[in-house]
PDB file of N, CA and C in Angstrom:
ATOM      1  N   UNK A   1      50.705 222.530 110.646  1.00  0.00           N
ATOM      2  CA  UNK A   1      50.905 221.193 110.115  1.00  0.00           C
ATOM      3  C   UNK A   1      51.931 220.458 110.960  1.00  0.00           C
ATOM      4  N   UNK A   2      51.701 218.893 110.756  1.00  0.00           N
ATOM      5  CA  UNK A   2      52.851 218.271 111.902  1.00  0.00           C
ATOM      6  C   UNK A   2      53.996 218.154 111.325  1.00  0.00           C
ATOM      7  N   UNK A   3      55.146 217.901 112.100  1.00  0.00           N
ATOM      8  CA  UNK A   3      56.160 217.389 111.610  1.00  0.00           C
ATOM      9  C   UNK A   3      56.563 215.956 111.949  1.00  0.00           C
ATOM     10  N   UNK A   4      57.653 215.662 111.436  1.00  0.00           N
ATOM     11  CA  UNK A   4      57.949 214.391 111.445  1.00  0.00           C
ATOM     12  C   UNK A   4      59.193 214.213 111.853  1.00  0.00           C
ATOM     13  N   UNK A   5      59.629 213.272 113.051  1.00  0.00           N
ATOM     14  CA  UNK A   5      61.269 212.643 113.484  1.00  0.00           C
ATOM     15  C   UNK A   5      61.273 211.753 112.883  1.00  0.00           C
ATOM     16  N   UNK A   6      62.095 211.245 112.009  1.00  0.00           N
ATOM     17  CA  UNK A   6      62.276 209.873 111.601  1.00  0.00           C
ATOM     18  C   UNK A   6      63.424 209.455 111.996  1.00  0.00           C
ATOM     19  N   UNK A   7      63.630 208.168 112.360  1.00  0.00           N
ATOM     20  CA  UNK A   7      65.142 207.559 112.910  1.00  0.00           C
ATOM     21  C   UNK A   7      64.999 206.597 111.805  1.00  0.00           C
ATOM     22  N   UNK A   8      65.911 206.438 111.182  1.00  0.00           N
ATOM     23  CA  UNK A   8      67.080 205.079 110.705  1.00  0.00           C
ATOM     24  C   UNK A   8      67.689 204.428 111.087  1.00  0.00           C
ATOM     25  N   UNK A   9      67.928 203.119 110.468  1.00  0.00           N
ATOM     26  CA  UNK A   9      69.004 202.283 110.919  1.00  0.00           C
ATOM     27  C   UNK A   9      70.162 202.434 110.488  1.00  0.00           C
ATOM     28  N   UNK A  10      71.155 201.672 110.119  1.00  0.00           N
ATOM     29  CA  UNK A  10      72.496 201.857 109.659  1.00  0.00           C
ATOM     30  C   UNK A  10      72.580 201.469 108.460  1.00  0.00           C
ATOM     31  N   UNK A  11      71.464 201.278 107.848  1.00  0.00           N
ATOM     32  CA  UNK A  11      71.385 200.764 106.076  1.00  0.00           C
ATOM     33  C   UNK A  11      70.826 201.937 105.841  1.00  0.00           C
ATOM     34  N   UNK A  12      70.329 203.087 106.667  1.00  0.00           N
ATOM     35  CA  UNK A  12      68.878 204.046 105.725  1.00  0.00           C
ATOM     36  C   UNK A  12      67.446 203.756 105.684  1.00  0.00           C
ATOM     37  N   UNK A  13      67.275 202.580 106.170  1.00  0.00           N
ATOM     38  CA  UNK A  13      65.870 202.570 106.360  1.00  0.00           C
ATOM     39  C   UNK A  13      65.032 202.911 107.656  1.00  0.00           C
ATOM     40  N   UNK A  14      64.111 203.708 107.434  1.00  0.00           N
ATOM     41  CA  UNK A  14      63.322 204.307 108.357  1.00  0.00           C
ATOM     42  C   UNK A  14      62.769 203.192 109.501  1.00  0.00           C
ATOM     43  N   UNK A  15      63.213 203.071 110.852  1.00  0.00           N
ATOM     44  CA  UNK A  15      62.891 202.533 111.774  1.00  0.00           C
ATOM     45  C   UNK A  15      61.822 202.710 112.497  1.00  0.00           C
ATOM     46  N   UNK A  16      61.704 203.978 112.485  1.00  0.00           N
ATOM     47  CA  UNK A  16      60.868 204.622 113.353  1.00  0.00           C
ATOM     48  C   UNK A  16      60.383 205.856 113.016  1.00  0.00           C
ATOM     49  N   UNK A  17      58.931 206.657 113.625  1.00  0.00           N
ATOM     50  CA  UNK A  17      58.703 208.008 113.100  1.00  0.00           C
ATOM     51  C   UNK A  17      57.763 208.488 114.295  1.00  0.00           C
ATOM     52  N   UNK A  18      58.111 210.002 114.325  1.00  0.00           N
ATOM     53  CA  UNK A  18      57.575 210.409 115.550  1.00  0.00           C
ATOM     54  C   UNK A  18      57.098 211.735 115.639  1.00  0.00           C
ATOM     55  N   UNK A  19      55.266 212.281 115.558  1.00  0.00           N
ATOM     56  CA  UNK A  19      55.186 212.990 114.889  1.00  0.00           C
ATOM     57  C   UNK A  19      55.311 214.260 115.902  1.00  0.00           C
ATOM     58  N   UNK A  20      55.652 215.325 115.662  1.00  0.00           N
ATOM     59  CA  UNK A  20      55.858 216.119 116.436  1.00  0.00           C
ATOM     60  C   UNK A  20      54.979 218.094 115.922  1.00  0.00           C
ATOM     61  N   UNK A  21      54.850 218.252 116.878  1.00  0.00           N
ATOM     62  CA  UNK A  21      53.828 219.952 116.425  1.00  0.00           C
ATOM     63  C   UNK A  21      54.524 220.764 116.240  1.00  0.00           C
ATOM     64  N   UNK A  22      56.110 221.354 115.836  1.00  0.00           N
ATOM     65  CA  UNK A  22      56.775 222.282 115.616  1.00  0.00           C
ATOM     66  C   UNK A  22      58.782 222.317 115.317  1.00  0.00           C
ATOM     67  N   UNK A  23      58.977 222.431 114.602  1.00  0.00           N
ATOM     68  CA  UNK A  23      60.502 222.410 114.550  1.00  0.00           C
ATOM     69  C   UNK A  23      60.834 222.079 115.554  1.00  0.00           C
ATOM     70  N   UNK A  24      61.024 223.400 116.816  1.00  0.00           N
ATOM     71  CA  UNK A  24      61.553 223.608 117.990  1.00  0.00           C
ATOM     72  C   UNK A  24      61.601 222.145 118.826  1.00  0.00           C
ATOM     73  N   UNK A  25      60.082 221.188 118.930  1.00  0.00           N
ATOM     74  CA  UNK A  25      59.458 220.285 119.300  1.00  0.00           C
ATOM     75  C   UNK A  25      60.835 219.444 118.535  1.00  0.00           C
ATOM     76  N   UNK A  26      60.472 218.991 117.158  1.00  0.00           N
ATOM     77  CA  UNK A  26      61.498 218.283 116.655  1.00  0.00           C
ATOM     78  C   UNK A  26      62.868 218.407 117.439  1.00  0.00           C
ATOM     79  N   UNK A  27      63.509 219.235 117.245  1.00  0.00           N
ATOM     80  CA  UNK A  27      65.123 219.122 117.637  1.00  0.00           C
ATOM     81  C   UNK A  27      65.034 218.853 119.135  1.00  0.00           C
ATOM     82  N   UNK A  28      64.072 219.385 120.149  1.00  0.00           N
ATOM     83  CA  UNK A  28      63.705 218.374 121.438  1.00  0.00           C
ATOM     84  C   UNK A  28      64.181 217.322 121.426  1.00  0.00           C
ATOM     85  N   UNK A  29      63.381 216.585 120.693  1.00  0.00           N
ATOM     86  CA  UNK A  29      62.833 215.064 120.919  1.00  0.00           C
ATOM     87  C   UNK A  29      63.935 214.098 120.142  1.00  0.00           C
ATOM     88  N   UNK A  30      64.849 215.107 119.211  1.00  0.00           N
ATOM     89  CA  UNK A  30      65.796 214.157 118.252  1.00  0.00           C
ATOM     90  C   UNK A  30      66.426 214.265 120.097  1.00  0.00           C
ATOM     91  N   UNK A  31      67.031 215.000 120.853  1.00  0.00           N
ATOM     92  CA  UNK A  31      68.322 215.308 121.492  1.00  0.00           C
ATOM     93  C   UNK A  31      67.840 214.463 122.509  1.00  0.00           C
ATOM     94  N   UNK A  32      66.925 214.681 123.466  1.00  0.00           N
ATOM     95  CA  UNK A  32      66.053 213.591 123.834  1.00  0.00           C
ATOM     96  C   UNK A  32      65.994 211.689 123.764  1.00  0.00           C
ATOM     97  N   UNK A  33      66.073 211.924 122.312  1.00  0.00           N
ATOM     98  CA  UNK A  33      65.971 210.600 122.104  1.00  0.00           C
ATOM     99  C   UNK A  33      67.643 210.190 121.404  1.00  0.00           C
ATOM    100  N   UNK A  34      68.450 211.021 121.737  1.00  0.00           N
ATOM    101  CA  UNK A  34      69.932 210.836 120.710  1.00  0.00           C
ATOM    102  C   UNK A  34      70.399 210.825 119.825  1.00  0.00           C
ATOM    103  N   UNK A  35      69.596 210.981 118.907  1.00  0.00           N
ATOM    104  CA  UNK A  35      69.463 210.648 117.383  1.00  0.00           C
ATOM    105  C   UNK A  35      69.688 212.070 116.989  1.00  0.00           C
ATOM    106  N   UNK A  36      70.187 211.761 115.728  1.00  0.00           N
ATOM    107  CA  UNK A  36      70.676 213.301 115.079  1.00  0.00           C
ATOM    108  C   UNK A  36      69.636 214.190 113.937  1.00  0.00           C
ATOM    109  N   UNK A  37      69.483 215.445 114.711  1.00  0.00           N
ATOM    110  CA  UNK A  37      68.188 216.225 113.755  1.00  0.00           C
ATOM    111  C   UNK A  37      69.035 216.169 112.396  1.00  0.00           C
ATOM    112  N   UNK A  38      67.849 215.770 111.069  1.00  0.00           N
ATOM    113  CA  UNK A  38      68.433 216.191 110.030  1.00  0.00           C
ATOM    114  C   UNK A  38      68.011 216.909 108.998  1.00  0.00           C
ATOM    115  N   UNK A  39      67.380 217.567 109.963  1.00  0.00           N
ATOM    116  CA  UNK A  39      66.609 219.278 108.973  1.00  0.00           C
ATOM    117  C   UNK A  39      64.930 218.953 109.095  1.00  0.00           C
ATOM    118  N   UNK A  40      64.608 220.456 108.734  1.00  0.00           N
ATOM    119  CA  UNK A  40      63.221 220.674 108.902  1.00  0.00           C
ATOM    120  C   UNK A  40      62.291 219.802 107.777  1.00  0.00           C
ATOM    121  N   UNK A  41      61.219 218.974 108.183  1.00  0.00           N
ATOM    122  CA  UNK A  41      60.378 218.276 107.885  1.00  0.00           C
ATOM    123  C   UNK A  41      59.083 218.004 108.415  1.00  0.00           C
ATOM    124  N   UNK A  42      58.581 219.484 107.539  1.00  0.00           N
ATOM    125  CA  UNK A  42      57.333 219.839 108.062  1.00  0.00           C
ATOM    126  C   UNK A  42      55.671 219.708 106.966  1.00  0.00           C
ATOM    127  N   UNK A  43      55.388 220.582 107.362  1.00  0.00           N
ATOM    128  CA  UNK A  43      54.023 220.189 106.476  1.00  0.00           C
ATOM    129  C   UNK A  43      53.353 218.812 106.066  1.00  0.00           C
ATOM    130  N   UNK A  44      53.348 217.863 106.988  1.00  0.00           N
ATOM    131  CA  UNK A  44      53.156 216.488 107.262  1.00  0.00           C
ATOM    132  C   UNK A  44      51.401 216.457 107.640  1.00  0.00           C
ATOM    133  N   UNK A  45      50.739 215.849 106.687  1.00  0.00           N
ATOM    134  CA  UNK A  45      49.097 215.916 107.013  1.00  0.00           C
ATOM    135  C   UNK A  45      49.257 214.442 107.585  1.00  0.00           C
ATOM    136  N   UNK A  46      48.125 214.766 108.914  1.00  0.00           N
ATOM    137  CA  UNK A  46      47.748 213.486 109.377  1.00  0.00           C
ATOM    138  C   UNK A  46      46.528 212.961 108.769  1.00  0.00           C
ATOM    139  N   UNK A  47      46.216 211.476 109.010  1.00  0.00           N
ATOM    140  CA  UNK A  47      44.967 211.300 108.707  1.00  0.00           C
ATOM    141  C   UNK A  47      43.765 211.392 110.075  1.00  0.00           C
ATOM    142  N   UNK A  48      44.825 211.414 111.436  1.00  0.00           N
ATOM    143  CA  UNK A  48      43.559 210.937 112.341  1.00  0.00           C
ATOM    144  C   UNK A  48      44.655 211.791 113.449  1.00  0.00           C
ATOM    145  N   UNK A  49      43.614 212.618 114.472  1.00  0.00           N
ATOM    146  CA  UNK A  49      44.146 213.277 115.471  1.00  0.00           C
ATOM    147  C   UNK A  49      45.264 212.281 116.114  1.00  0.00           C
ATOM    148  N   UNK A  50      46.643 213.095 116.604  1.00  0.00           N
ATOM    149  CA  UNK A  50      47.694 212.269 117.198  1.00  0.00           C
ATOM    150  C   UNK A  50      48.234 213.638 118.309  1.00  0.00           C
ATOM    151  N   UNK A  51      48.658 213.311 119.531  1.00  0.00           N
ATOM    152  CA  UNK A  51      49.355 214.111 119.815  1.00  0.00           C
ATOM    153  C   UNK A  51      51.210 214.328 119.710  1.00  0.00           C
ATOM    154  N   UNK A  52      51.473 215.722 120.298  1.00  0.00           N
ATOM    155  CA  UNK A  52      53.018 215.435 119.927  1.00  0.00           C
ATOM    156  C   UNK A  52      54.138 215.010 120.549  1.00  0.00           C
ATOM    157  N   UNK A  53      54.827 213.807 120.268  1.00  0.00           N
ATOM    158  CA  UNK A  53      55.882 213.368 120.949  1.00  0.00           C
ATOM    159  C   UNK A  53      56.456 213.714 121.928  1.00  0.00           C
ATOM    160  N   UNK A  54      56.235 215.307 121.918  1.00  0.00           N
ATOM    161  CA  UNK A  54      57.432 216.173 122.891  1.00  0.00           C
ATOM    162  C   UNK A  54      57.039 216.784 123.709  1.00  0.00           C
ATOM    163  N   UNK A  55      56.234 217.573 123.504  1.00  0.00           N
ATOM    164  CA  UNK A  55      54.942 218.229 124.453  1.00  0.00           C
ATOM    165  C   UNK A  55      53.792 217.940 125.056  1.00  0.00           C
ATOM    166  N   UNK A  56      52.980 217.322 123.702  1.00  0.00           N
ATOM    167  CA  UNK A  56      52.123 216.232 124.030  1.00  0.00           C
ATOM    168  C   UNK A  56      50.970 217.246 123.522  1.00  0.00           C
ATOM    169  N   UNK A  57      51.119 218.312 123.086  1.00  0.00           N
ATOM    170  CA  UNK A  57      50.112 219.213 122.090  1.00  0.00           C
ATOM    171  C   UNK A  57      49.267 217.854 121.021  1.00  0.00           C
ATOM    172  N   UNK A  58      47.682 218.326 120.967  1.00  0.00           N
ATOM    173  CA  UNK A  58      47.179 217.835 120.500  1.00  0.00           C
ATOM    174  C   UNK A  58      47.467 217.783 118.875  1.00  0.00           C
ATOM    175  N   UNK A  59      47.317 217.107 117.840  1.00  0.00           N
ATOM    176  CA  UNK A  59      48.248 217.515 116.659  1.00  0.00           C
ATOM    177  C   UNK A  59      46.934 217.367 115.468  1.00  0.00           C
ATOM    178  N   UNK A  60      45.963 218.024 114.904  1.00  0.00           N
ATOM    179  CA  UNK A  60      44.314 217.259 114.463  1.00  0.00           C
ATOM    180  C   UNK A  60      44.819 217.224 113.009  1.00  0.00           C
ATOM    181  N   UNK A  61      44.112 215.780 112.834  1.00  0.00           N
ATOM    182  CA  UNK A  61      44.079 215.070 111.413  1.00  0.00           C
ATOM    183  C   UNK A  61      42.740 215.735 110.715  1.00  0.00           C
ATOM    184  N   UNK A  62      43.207 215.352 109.575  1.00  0.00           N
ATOM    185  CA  UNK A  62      42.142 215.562 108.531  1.00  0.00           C
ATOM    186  C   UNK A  62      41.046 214.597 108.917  1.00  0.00           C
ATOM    187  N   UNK A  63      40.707 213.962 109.303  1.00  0.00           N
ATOM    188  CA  UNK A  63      39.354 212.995 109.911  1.00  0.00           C
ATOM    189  C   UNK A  63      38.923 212.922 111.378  1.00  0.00           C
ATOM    190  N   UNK A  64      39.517 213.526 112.110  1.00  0.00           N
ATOM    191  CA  UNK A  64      39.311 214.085 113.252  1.00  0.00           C
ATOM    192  C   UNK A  64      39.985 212.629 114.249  1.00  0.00           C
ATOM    193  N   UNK A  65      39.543 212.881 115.364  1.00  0.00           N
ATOM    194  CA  UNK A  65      39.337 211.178 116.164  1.00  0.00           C
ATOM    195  C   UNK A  65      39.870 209.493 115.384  1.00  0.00           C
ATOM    196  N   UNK A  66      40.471 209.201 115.762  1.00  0.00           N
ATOM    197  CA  UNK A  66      40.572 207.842 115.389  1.00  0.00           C
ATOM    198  C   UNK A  66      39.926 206.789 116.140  1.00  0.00           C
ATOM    199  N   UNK A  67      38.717 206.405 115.434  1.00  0.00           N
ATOM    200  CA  UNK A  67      37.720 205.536 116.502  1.00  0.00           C
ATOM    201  C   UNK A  67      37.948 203.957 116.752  1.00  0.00           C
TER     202      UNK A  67
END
């Protein structure tokens, strides 16, 4: 299942999200991108194949292809 980076702003609201294929992947891409990991957030269903932020592993949705 995918996971998810989410960045915030300085109020708490979610700015951004970035889906990623594995923990390991996650804390990458937080350090990467500067932002601070803030725990595991996994088991994330897609709806439509995406790959992953960090690796670039294919990541498959429940509907396959997004046409």
């Amino acid at each position: 299942m995918t996971h998810m980076l989410l960045i915030e702003d300085s109020h708490g609201d979610v700015v951004e999200g970035h889906t990623v294929c594995s923990d390991s992947c996650h804390r990458s891409l937080a350090v990467e991108l500067n932002v601070p990991y803030k725990g595991w957030f996994g088991c994330v269903e897609l709806e439509f194949d995406d790959y992953c932020q960090s690796c670039g592993d294919l990541l498959h949705g429940v509907d396959g292809p997004h046409h």
